[in-house]
Each structure stands twice: as structure tokens, then as C-alpha cells.
PDB file of N, CA and C in Angstrom:
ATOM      1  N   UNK A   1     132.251 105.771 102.334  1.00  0.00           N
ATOM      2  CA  UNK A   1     130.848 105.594 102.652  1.00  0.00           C
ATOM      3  C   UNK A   1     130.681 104.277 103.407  1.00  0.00           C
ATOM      4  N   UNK A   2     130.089 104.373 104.360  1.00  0.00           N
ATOM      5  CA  UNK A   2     129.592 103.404 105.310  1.00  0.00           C
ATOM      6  C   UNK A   2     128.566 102.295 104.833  1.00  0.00           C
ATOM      7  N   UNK A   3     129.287 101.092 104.583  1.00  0.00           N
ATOM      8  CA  UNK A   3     128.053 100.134 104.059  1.00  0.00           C
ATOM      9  C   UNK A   3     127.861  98.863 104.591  1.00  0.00           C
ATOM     10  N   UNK A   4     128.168  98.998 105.779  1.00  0.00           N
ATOM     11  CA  UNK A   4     127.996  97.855 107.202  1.00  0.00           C
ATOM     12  C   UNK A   4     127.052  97.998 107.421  1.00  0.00           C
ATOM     13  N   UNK A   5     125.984  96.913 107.246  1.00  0.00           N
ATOM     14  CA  UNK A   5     124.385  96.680 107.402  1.00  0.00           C
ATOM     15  C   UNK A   5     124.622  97.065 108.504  1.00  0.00           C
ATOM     16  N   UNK A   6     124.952  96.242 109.634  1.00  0.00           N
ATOM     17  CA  UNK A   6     124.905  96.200 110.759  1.00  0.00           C
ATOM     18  C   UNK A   6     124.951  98.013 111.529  1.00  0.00           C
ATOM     19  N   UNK A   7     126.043  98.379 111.181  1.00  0.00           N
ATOM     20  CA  UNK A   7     126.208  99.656 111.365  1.00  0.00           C
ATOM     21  C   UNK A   7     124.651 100.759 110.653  1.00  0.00           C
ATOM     22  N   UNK A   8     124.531 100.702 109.721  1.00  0.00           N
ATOM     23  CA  UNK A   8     123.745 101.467 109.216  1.00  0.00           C
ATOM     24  C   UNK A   8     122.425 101.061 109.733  1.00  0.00           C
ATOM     25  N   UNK A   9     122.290  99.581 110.076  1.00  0.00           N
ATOM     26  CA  UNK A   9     120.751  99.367 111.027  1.00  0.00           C
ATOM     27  C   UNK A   9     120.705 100.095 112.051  1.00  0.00           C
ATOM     28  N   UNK A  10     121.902 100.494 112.785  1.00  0.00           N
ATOM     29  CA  UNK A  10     122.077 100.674 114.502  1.00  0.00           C
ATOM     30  C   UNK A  10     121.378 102.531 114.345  1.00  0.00           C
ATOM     31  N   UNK A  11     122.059 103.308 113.246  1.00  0.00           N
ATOM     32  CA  UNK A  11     121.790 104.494 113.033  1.00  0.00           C
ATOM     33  C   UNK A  11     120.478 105.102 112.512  1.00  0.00           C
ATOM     34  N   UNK A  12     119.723 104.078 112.042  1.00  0.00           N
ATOM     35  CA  UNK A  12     118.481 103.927 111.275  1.00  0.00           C
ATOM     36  C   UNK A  12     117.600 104.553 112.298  1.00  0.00           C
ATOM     37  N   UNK A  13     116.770 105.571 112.183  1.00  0.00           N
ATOM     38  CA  UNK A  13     115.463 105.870 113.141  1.00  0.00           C
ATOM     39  C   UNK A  13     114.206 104.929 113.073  1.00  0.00           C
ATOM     40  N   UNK A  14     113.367 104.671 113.513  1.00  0.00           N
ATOM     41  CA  UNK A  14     112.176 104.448 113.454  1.00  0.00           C
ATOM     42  C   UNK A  14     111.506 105.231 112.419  1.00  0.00           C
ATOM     43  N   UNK A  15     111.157 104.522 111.209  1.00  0.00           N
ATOM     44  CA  UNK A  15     110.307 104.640 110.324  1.00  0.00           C
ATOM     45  C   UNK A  15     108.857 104.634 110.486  1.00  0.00           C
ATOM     46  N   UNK A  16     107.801 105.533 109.954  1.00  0.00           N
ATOM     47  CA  UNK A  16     106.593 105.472 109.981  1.00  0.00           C
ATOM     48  C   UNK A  16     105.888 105.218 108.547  1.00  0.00           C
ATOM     49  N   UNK A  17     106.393 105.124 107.629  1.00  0.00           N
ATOM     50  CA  UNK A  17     105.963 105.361 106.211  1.00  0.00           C
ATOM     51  C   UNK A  17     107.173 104.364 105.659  1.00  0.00           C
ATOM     52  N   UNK A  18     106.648 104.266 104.087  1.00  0.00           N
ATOM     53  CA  UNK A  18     107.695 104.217 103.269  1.00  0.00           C
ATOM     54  C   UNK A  18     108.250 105.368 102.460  1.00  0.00           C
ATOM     55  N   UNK A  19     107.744 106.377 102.612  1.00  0.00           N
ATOM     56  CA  UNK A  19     108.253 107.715 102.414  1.00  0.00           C
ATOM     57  C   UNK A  19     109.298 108.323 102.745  1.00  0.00           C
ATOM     58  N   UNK A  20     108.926 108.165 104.299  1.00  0.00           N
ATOM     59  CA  UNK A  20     109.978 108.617 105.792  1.00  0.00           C
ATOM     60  C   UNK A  20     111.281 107.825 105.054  1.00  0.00           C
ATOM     61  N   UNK A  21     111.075 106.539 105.411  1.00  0.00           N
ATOM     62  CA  UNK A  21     112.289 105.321 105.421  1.00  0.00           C
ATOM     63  C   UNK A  21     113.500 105.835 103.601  1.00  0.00           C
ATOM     64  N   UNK A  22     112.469 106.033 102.598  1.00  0.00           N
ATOM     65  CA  UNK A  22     113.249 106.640 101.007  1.00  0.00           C
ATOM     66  C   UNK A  22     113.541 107.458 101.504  1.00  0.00           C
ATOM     67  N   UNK A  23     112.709 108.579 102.123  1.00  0.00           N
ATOM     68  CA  UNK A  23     113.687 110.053 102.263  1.00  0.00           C
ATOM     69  C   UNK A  23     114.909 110.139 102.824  1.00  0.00           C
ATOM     70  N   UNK A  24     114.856 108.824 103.729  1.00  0.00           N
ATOM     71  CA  UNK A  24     115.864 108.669 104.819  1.00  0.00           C
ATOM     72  C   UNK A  24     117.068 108.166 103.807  1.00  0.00           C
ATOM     73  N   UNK A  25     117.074 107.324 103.373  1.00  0.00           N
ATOM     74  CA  UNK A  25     118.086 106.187 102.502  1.00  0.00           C
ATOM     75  C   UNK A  25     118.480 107.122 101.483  1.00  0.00           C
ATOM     76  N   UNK A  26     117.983 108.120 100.613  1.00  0.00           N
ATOM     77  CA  UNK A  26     118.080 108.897  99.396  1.00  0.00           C
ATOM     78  C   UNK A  26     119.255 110.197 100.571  1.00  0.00           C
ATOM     79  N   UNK A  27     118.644 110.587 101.655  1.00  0.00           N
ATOM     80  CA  UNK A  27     119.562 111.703 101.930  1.00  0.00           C
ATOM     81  C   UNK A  27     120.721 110.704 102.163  1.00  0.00           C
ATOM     82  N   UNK A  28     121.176 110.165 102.975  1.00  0.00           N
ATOM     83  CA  UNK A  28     122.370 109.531 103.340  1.00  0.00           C
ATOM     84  C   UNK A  28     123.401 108.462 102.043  1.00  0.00           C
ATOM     85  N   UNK A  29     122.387 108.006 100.937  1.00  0.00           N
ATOM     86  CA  UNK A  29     122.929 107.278 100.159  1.00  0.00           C
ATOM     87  C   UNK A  29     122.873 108.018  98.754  1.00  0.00           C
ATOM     88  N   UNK A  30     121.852 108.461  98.711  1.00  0.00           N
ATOM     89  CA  UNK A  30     122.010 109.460  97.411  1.00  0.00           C
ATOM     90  C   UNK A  30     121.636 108.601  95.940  1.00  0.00           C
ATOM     91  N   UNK A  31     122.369 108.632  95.103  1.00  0.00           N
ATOM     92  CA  UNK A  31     122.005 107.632  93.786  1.00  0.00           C
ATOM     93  C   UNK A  31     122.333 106.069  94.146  1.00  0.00           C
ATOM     94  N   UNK A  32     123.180 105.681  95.343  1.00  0.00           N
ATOM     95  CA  UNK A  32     123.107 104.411  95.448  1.00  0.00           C
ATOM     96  C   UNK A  32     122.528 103.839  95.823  1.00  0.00           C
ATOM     97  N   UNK A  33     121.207 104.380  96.132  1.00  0.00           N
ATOM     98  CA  UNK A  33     120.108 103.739  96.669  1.00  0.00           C
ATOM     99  C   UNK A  33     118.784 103.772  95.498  1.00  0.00           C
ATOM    100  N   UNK A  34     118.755 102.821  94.379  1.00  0.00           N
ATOM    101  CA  UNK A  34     117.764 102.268  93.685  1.00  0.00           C
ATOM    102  C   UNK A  34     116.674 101.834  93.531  1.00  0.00           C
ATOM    103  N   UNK A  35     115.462 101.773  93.255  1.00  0.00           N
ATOM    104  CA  UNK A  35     114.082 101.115  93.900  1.00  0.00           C
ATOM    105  C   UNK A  35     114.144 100.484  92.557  1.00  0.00           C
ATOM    106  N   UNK A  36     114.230  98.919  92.835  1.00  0.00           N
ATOM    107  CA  UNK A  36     114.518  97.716  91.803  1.00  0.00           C
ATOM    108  C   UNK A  36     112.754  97.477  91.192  1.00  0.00           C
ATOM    109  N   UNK A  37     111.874  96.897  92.478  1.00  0.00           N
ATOM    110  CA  UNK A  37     110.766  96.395  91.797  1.00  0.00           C
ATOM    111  C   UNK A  37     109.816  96.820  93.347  1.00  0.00           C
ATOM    112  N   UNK A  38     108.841  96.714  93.183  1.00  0.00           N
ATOM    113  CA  UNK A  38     107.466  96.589  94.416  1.00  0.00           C
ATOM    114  C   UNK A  38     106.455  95.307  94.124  1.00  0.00           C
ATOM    115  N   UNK A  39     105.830  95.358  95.169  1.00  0.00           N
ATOM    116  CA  UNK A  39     104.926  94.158  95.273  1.00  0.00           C
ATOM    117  C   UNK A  39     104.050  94.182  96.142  1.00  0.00           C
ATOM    118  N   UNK A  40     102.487  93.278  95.952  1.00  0.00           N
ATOM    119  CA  UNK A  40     101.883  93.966  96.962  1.00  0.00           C
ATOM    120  C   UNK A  40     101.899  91.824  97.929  1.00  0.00           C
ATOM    121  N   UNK A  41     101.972  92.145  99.548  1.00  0.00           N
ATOM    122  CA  UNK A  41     102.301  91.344  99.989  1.00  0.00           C
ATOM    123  C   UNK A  41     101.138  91.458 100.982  1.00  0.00           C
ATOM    124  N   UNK A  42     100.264  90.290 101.251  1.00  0.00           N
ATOM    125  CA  UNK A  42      99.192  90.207 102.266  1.00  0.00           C
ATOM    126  C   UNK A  42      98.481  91.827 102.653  1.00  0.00           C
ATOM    127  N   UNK A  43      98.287  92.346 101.248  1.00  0.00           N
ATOM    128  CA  UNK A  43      97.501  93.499 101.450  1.00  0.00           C
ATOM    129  C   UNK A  43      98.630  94.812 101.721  1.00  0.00           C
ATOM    130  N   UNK A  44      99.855  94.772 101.546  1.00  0.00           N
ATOM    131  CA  UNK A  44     100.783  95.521 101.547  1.00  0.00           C
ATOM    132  C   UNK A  44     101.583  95.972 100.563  1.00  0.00           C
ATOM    133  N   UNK A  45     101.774  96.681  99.982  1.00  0.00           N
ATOM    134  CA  UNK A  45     102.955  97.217  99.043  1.00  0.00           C
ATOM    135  C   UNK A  45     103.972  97.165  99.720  1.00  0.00           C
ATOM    136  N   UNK A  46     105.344  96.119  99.113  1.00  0.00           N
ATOM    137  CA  UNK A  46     106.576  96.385  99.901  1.00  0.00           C
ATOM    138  C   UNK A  46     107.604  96.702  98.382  1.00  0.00           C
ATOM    139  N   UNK A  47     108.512  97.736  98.675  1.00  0.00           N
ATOM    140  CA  UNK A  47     109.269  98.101  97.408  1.00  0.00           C
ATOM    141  C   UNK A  47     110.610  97.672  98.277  1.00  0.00           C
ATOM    142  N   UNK A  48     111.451  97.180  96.832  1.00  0.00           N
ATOM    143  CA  UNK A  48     112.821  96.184  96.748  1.00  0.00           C
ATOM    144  C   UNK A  48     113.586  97.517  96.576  1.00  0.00           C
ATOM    145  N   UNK A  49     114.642  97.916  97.179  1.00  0.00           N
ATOM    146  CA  UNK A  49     115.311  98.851  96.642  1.00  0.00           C
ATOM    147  C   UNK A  49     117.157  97.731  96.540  1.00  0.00           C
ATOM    148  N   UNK A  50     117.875  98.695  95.721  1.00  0.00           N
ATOM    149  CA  UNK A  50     119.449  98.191  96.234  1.00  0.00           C
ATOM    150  C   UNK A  50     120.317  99.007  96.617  1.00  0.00           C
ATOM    151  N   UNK A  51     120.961  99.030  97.803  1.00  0.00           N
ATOM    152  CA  UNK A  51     122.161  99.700  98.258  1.00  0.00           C
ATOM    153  C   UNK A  51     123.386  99.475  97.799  1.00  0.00           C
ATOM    154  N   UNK A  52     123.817 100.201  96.809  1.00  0.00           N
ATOM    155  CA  UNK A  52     124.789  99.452  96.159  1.00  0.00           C
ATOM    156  C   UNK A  52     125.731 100.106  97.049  1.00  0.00           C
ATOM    157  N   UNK A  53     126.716  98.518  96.792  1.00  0.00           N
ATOM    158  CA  UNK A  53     128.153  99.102  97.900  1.00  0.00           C
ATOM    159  C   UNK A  53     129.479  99.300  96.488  1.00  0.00           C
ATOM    160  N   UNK A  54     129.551  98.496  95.480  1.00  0.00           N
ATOM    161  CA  UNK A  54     130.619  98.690  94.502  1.00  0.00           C
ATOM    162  C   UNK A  54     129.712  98.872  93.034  1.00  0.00           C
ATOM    163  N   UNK A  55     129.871 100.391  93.088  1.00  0.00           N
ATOM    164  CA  UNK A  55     129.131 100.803  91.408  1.00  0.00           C
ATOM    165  C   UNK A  55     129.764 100.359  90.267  1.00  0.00           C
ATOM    166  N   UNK A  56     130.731  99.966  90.149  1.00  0.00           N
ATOM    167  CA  UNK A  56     131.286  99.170  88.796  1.00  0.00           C
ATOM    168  C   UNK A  56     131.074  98.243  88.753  1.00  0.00           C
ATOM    169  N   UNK A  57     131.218  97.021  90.108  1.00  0.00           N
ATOM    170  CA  UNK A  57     130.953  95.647  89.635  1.00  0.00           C
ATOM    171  C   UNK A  57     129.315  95.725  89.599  1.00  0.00           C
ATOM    172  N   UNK A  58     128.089  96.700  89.864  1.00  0.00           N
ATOM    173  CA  UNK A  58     126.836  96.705  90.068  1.00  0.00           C
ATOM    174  C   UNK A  58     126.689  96.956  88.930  1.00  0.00           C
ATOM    175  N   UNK A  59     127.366  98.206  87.971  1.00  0.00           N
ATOM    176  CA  UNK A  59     126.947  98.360  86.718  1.00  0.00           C
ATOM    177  C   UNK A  59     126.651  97.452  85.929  1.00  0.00           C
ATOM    178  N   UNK A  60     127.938  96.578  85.693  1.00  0.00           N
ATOM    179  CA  UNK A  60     128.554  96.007  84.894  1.00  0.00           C
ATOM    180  C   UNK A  60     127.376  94.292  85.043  1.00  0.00           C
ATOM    181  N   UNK A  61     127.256  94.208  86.180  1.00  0.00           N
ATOM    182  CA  UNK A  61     126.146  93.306  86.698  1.00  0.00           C
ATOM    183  C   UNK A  61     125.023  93.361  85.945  1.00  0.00           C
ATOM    184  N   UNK A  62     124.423  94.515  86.140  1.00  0.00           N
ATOM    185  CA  UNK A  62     123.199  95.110  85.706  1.00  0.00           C
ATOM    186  C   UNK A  62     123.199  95.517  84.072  1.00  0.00           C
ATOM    187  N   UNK A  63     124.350  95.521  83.725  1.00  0.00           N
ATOM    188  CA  UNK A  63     124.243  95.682  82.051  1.00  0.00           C
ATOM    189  C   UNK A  63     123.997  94.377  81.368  1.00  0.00           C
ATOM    190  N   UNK A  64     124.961  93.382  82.342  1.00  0.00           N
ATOM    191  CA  UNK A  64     125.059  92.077  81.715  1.00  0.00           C
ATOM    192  C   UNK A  64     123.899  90.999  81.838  1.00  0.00           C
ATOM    193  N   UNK A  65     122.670  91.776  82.695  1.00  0.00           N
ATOM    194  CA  UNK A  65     121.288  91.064  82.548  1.00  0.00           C
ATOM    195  C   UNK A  65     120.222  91.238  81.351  1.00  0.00           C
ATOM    196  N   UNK A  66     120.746  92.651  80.942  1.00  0.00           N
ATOM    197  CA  UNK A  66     119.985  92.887  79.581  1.00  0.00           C
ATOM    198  C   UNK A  66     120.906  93.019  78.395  1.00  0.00           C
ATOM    199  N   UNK A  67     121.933  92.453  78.560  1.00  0.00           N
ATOM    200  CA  UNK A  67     122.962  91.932  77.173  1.00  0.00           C
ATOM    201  C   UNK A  67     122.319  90.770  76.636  1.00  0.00           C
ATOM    202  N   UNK A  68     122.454  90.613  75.361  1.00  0.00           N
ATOM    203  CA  UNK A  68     122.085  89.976  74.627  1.00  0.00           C
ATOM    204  C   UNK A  68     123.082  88.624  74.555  1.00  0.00           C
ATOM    205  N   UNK A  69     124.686  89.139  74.476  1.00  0.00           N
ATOM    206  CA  UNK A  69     125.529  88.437  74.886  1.00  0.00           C
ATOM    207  C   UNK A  69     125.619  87.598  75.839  1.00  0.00           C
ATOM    208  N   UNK A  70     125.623  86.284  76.208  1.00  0.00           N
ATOM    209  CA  UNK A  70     125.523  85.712  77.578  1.00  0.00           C
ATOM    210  C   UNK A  70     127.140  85.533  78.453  1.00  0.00           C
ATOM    211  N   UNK A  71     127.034  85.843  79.772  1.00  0.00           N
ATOM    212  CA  UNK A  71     127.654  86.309  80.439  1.00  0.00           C
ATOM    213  C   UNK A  71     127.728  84.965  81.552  1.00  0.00           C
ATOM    214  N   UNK A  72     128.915  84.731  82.120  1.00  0.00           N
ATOM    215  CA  UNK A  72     129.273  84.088  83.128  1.00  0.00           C
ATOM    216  C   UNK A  72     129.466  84.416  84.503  1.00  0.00           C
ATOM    217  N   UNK A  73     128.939  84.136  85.280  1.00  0.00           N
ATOM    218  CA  UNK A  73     129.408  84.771  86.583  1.00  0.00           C
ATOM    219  C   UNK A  73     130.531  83.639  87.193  1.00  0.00           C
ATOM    220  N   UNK A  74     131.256  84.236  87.681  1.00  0.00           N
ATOM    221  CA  UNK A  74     132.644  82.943  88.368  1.00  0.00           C
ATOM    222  C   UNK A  74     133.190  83.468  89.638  1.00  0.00           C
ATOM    223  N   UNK A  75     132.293  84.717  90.250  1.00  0.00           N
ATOM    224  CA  UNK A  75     132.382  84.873  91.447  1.00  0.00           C
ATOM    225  C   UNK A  75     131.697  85.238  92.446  1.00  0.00           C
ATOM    226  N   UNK A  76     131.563  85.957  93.523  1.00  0.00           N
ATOM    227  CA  UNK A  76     130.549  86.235  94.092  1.00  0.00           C
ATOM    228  C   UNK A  76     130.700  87.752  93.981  1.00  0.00           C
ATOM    229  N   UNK A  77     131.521  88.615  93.699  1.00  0.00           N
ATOM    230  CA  UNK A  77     131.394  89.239  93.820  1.00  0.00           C
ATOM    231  C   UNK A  77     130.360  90.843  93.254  1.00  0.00           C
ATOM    232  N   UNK A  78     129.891  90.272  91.868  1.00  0.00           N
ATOM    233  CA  UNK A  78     128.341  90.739  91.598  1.00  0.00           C
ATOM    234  C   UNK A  78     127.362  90.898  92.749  1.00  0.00           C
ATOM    235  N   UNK A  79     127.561  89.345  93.439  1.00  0.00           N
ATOM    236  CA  UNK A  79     126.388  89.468  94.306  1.00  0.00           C
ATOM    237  C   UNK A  79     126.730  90.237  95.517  1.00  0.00           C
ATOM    238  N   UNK A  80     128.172  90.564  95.735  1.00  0.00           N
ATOM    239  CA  UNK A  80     128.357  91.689  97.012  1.00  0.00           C
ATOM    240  C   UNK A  80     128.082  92.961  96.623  1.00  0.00           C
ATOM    241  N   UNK A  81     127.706  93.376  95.503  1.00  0.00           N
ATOM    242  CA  UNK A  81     128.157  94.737  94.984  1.00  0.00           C
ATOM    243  C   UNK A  81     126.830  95.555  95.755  1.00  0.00           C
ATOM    244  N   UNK A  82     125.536  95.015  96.343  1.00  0.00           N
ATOM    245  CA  UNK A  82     124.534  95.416  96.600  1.00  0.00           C
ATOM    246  C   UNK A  82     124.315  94.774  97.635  1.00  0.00           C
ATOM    247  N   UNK A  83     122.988  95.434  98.362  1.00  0.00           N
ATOM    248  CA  UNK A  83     122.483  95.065  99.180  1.00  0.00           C
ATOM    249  C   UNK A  83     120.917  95.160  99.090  1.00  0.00           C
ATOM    250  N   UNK A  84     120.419  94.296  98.936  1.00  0.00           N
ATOM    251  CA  UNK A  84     118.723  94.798  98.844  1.00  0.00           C
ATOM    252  C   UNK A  84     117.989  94.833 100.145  1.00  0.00           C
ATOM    253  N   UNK A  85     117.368  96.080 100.169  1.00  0.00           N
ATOM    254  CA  UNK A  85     116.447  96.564 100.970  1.00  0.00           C
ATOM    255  C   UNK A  85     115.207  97.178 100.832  1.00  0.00           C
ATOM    256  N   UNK A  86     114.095  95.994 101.832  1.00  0.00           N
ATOM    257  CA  UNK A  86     112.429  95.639 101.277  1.00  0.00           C
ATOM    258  C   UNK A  86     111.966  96.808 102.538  1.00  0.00           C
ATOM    259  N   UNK A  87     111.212  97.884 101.543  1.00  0.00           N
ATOM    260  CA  UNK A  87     110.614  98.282 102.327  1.00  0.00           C
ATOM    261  C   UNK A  87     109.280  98.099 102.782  1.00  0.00           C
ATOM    262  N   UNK A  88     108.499  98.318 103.914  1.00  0.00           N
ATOM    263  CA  UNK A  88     106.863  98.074 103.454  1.00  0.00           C
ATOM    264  C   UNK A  88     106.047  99.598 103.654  1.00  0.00           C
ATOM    265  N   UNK A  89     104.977  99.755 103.614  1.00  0.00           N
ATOM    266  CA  UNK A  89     104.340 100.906 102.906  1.00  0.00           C
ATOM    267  C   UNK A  89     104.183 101.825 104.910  1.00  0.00           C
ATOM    268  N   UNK A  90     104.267 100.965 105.898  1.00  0.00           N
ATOM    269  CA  UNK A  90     104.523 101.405 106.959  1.00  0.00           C
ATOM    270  C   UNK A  90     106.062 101.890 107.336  1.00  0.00           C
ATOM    271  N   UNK A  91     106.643 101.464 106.477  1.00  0.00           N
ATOM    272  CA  UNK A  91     108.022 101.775 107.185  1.00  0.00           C
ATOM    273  C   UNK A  91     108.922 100.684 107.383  1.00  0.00           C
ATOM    274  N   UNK A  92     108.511  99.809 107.545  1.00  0.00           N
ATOM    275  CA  UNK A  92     108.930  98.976 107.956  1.00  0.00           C
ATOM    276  C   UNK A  92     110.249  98.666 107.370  1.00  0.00           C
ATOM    277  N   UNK A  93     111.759  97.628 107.999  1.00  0.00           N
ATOM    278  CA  UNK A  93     112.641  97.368 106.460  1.00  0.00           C
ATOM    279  C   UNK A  93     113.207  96.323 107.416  1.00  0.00           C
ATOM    280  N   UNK A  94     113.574  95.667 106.203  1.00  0.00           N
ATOM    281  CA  UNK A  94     113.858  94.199 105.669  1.00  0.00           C
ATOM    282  C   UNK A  94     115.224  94.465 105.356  1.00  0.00           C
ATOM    283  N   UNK A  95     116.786  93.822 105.856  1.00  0.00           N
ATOM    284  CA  UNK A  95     117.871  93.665 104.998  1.00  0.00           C
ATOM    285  C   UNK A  95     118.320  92.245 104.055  1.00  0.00           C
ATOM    286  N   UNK A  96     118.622  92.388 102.792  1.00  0.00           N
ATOM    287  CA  UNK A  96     119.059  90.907 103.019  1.00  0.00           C
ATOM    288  C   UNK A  96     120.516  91.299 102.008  1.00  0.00           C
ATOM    289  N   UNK A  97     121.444  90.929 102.690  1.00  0.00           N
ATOM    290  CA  UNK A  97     123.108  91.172 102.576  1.00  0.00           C
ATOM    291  C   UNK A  97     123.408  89.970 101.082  1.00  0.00           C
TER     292      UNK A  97
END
């Protein structure tokens, strides 16, 4: 699976919605594409989704925020495991790697 921002921006259509843009990300990514949180921004709803690129180190990430146990991070690689992508209620999208 293809998870080169860069690449996957170039293939991306023009969005009109945030509908269009999920339907789009859900066919091509399927369950690795998550909707984390939303927000409304200068009169806009923009929803946070994550593209996850490595589902084990993402799991394991994501378990260890609601463990009770406290957890160390000692690499970066949690933070590669995803990619979050802001959508806005036009379509619009935001990467941040």
C-alpha cells in the first residue's frame, strides 16, 4: 500500500465536500483511515482523521494512551506509524506527516 504523502496528494481529485474527500480516503485506504477528533474552526467543521502507515506500532501507540500503566516513548517511530489528515467541511485537506 502506497503511503507517500506526496504521491497520494498528486492522485487525490479535487474535493467538494467532506463527504466526497471520506468517501475518497475510505475506498482507497479502507480501515486505515480513522476519524480521530473534529472541530469547528472560524465557522468551519474540520475533522482530524489518521492514515495509518504501520498498524502495530499505531495499535500499540494507541493502547498505550489509555493504559493505565505509563509508557515510554524512545523513538520516533509511534509518531511515523500515521499520518494525520484535516479535513474541512468543503473538502478541503490538510497533510501533516
Amino acid at each position: 500500500m502506497d503511503f507517500n504523502i506526496t504521491s497520494l496528494y498528486n492522485k487525490m481529485p479535487d474535493f467538494h465536500s467532506h463527504e466526497e474527500a471520506r468517501s475518497w480516503f475510505k475506498e482507497h485506504y479502507g480501515d486505515r483511515f480513522i476519524l480521530k477528533n473534529s472541530d469547528e474552526m472560524e465557522g468551519e467543521r474540520v475533522y482530524y482523521y489518521h492514515l495509518v502507515k504501520n498498524p502495530d506500532v499505531y495499535e500499540e501507540y494507541m493502547d498505550s494512551l489509555t493504559s493505565e500503566v505509563e509508557h515510554k516513548i524512545t523513538s520516533m517511530e509511534p509518531f511515523e506509524s500515521y499520518s494525520t489528515i484535516e479535513i474541512s467541511e468543503d473538502g478541503g485537506i490538510s497533510f501533516s506527516i
